[in-house]
PDB file of N, CA and C in Angstrom:
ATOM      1  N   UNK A   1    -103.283  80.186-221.692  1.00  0.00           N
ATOM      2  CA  UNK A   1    -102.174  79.268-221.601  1.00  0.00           C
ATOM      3  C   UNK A   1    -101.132  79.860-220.676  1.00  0.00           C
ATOM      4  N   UNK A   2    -100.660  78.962-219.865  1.00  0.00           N
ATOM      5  CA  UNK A   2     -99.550  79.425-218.584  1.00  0.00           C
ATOM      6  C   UNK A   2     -98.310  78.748-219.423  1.00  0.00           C
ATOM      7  N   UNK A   3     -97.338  79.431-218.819  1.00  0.00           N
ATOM      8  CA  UNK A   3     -96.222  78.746-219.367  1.00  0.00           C
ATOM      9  C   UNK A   3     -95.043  79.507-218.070  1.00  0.00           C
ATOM     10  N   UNK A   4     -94.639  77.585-217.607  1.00  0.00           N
ATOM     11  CA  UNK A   4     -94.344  77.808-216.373  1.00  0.00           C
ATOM     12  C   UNK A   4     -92.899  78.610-216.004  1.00  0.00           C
ATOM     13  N   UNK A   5     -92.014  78.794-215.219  1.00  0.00           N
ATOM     14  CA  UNK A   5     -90.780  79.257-215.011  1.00  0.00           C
ATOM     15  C   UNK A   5     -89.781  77.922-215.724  1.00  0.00           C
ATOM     16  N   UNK A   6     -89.994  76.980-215.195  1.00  0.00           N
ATOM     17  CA  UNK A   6     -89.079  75.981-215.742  1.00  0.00           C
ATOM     18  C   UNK A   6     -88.877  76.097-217.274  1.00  0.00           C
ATOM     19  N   UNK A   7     -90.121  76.172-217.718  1.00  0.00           N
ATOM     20  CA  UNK A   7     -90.301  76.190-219.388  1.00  0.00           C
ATOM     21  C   UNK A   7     -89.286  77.571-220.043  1.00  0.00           C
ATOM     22  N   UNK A   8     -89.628  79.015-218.977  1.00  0.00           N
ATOM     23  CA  UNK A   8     -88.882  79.981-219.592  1.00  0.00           C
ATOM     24  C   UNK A   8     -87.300  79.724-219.645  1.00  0.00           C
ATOM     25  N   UNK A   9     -86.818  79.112-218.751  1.00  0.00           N
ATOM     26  CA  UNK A   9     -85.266  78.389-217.932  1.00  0.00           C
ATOM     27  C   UNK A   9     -85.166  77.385-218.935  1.00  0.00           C
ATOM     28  N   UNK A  10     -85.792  76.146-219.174  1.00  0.00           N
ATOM     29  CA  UNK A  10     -85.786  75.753-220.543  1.00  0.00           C
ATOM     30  C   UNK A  10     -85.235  76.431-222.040  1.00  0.00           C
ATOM     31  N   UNK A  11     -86.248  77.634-221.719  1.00  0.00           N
ATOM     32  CA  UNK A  11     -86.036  78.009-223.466  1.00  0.00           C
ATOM     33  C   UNK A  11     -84.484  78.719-223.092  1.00  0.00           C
ATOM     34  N   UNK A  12     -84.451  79.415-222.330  1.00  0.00           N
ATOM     35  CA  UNK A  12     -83.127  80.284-222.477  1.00  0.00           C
ATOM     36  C   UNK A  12     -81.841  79.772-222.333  1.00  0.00           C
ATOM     37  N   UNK A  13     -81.982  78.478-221.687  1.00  0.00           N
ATOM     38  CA  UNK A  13     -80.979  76.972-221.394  1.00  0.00           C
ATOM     39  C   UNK A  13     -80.530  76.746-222.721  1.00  0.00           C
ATOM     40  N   UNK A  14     -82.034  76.401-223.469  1.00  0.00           N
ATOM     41  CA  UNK A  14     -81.449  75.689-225.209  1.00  0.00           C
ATOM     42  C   UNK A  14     -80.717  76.815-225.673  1.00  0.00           C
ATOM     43  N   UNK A  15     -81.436  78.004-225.825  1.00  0.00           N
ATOM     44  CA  UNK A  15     -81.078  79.535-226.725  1.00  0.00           C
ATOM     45  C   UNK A  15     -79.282  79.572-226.292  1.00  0.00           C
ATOM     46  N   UNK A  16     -79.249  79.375-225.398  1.00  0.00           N
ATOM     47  CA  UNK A  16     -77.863  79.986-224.882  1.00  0.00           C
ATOM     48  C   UNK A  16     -76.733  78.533-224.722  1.00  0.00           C
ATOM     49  N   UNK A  17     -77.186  77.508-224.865  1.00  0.00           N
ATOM     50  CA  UNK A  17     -76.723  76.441-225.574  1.00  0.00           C
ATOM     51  C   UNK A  17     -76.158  76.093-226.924  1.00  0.00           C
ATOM     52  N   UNK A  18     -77.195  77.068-227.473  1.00  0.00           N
ATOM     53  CA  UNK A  18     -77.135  76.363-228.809  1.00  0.00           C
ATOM     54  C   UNK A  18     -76.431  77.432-229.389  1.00  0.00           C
ATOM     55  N   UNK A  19     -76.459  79.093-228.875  1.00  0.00           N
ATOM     56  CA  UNK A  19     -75.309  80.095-228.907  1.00  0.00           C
ATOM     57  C   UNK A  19     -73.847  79.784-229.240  1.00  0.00           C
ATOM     58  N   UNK A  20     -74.145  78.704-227.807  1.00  0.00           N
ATOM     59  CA  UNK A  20     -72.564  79.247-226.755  1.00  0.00           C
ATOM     60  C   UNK A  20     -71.751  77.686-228.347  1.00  0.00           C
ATOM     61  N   UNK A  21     -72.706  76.786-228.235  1.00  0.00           N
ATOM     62  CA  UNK A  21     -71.984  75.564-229.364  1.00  0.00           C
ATOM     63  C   UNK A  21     -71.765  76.121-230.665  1.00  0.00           C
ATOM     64  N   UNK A  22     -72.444  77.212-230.967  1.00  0.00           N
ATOM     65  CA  UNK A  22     -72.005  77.185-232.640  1.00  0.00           C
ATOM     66  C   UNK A  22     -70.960  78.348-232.391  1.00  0.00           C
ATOM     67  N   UNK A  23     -70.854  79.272-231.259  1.00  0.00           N
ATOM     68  CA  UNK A  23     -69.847  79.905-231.280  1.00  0.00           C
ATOM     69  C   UNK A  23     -68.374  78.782-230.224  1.00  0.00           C
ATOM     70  N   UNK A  24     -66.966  78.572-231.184  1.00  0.00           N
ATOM     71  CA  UNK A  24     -66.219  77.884-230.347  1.00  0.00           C
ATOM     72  C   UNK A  24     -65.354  78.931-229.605  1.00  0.00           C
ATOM     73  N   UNK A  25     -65.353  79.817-229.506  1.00  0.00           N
ATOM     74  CA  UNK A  25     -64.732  80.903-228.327  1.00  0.00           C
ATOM     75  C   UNK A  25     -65.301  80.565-226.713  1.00  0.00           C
ATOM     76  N   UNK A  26     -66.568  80.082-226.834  1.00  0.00           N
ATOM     77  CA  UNK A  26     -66.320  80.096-225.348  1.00  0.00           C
ATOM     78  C   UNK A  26     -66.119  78.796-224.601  1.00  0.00           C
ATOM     79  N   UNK A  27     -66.031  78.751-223.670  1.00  0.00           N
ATOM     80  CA  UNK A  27     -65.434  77.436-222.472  1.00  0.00           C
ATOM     81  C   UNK A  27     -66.701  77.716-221.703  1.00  0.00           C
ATOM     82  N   UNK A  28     -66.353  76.126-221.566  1.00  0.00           N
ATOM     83  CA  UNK A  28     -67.047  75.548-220.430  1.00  0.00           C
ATOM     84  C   UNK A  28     -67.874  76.815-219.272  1.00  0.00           C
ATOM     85  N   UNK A  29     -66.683  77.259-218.460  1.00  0.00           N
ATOM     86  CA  UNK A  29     -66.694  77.816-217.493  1.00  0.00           C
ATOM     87  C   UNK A  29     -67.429  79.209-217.628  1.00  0.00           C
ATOM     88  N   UNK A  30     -67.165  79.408-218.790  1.00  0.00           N
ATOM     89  CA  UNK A  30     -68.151  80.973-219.212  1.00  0.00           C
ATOM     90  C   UNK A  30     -69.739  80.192-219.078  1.00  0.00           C
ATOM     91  N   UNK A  31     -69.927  79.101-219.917  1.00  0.00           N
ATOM     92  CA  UNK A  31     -71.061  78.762-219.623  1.00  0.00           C
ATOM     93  C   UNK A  31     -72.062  78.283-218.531  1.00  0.00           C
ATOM     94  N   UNK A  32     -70.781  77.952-217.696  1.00  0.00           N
ATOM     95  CA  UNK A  32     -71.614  78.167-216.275  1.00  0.00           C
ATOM     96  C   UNK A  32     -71.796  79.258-215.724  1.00  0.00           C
ATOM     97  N   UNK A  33     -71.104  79.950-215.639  1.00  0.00           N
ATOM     98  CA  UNK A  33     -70.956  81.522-214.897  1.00  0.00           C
ATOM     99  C   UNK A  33     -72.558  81.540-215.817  1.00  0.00           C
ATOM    100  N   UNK A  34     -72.571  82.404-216.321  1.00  0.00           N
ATOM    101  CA  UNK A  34     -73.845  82.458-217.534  1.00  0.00           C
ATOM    102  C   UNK A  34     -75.022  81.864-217.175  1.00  0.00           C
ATOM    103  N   UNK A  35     -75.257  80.453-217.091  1.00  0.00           N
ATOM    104  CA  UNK A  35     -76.206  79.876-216.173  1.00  0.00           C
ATOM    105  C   UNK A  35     -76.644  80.076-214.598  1.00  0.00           C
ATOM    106  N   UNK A  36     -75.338  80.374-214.247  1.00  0.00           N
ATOM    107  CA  UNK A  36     -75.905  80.413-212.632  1.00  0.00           C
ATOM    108  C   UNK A  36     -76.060  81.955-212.745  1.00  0.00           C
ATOM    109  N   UNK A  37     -75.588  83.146-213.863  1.00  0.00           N
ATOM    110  CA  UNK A  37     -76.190  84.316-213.261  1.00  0.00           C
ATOM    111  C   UNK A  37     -77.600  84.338-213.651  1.00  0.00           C
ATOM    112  N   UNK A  38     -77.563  83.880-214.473  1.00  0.00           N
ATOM    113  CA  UNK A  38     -79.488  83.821-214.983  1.00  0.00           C
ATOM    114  C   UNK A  38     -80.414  82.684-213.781  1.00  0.00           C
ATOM    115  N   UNK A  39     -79.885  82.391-213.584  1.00  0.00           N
ATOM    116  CA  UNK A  39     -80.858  81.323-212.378  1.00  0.00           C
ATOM    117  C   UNK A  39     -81.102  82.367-211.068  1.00  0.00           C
ATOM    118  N   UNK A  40     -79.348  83.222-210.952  1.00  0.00           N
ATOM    119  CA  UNK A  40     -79.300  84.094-209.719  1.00  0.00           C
ATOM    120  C   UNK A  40     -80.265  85.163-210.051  1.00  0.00           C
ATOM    121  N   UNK A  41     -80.462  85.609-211.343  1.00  0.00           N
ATOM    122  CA  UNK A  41     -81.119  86.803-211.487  1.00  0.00           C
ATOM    123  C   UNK A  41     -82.929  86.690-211.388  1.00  0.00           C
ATOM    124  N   UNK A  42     -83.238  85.235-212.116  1.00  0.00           N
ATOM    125  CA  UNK A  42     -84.312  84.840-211.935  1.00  0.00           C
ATOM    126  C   UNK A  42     -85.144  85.151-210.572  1.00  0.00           C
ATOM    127  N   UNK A  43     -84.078  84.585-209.744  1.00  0.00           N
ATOM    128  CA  UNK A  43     -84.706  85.150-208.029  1.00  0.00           C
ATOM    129  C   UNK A  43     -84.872  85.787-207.676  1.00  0.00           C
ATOM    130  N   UNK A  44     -84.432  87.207-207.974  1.00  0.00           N
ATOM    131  CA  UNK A  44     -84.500  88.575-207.352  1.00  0.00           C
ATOM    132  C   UNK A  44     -85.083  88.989-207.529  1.00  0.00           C
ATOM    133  N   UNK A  45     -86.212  89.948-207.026  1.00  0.00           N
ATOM    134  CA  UNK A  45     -87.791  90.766-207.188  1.00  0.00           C
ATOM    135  C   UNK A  45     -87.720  91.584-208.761  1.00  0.00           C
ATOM    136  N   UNK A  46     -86.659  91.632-209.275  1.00  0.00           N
ATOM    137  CA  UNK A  46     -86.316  92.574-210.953  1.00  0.00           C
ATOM    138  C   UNK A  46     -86.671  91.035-211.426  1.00  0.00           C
ATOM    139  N   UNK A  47     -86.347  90.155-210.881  1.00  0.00           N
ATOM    140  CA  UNK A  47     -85.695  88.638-211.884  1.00  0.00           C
ATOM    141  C   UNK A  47     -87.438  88.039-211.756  1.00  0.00           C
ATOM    142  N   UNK A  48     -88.061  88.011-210.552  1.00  0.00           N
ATOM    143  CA  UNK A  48     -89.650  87.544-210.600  1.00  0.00           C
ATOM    144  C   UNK A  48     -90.382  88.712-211.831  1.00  0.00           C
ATOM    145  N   UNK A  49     -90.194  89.072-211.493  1.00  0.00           N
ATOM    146  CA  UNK A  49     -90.975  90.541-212.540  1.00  0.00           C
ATOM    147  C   UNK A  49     -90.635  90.493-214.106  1.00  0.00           C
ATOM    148  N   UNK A  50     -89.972  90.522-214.248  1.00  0.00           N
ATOM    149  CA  UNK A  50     -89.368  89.755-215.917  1.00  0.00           C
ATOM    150  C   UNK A  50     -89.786  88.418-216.088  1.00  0.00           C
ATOM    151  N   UNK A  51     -89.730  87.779-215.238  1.00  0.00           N
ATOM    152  CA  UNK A  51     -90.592  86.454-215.352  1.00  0.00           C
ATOM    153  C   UNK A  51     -91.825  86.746-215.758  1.00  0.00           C
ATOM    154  N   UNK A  52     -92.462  86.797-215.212  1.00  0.00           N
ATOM    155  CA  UNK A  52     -93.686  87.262-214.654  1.00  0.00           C
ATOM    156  C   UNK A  52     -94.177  87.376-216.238  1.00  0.00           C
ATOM    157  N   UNK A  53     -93.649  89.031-216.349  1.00  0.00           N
ATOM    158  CA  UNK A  53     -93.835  89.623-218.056  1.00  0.00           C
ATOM    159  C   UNK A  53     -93.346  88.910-219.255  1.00  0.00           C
ATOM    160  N   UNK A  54     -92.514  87.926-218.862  1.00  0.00           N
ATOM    161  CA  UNK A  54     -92.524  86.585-220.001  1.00  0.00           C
ATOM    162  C   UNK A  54     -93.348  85.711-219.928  1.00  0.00           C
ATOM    163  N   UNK A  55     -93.932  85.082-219.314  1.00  0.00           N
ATOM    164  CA  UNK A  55     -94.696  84.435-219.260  1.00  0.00           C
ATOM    165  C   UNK A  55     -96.246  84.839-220.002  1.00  0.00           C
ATOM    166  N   UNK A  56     -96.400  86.263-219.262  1.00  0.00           N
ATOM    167  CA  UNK A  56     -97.384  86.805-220.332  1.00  0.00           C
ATOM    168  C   UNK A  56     -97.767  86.835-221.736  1.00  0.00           C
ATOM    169  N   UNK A  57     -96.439  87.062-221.896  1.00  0.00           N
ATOM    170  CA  UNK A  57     -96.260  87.471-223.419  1.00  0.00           C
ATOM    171  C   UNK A  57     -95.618  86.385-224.036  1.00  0.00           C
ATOM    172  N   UNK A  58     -95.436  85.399-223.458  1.00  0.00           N
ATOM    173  CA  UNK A  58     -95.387  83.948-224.317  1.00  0.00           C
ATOM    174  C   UNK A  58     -96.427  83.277-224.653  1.00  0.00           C
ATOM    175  N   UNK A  59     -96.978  83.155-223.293  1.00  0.00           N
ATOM    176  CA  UNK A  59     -98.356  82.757-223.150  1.00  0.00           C
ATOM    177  C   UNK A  59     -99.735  83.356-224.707  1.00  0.00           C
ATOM    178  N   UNK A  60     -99.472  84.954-224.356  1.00  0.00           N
ATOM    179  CA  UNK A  60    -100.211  85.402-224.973  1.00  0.00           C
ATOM    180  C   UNK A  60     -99.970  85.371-226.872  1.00  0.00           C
ATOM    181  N   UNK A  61     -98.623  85.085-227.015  1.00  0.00           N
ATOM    182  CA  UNK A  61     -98.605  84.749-228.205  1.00  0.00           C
ATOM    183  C   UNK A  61     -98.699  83.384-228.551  1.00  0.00           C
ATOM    184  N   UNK A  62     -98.519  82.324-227.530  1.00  0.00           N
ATOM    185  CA  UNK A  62     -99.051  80.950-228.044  1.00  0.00           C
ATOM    186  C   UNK A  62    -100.414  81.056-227.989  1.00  0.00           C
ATOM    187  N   UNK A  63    -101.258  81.230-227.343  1.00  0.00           N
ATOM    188  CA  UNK A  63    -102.928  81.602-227.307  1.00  0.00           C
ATOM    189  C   UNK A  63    -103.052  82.127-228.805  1.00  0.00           C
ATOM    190  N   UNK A  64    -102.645  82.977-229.258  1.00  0.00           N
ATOM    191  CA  UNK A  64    -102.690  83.676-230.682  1.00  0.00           C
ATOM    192  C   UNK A  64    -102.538  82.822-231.941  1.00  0.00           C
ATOM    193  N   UNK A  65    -101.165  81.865-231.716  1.00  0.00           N
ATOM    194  CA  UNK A  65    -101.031  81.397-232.417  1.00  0.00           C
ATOM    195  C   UNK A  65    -102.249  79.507-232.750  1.00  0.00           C
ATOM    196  N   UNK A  66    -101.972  79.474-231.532  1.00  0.00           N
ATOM    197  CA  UNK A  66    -103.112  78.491-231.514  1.00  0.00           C
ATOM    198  C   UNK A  66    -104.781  78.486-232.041  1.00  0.00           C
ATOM    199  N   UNK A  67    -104.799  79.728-231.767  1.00  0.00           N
ATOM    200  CA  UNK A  67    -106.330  80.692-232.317  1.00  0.00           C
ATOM    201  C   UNK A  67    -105.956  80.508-234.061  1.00  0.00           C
ATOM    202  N   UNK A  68    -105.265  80.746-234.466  1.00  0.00           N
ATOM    203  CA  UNK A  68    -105.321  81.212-235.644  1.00  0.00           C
ATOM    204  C   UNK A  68    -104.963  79.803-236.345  1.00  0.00           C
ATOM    205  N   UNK A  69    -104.308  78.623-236.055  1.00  0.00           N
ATOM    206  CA  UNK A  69    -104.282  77.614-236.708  1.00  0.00           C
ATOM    207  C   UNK A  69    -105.898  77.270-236.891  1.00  0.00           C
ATOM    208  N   UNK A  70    -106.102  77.367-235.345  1.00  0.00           N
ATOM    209  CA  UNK A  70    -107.510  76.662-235.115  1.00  0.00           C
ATOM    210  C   UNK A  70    -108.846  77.104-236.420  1.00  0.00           C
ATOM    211  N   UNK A  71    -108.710  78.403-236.506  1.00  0.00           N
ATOM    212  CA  UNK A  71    -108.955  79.253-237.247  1.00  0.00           C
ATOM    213  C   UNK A  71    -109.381  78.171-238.926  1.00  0.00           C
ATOM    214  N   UNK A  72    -107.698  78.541-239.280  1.00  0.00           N
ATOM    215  CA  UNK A  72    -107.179  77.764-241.005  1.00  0.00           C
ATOM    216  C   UNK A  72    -107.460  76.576-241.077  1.00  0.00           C
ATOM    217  N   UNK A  73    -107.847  76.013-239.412  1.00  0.00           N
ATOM    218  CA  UNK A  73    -107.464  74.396-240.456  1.00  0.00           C
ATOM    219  C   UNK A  73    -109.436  74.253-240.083  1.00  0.00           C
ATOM    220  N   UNK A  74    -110.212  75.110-239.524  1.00  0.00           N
ATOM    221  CA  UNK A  74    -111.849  74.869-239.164  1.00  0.00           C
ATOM    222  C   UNK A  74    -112.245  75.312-240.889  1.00  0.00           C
ATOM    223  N   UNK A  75    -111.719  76.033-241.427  1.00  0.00           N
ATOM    224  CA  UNK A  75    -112.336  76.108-242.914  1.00  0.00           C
ATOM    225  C   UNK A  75    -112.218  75.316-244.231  1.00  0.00           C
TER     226      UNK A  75
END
């Protein structure tokens, strides 16, 4: 299972969404700064490479997890 860049930008979009709303300290403007450094960091040969190794290891634990339903619900 691949799991694309958008999807990782996705999850960390909601995660840091759903952060930034239940905490009311921050503004707006923190939350952009915040977004565009993670989009900026995404790009950079450190930022592909962390990708990269998320994807793996998302991947490789949805594969796992999918195995093992598949698993419980075949018996």
């Amino acid at each position: 299972m691949t799991i694309t860049t958008t999807a990782i930008f996705l999850i960390i979009a909601a995660c840091l969404g759903f952060w930034m709303w239940r905490d009311s300290s921050f503004k707006k403007k923190e939350f952009i700064a915040v977004s565009l450094f993670w989009i900026a960091f995404a790009a950079t040969p450190w930022g592909a490479d962390l990708m990269d190794m998320m994807q793996s290891v998302l991947g490789t634990g949805a594969d796992a997890a999918s195995n093992a339903v598949n698993n419980v619900s075949s018996r």
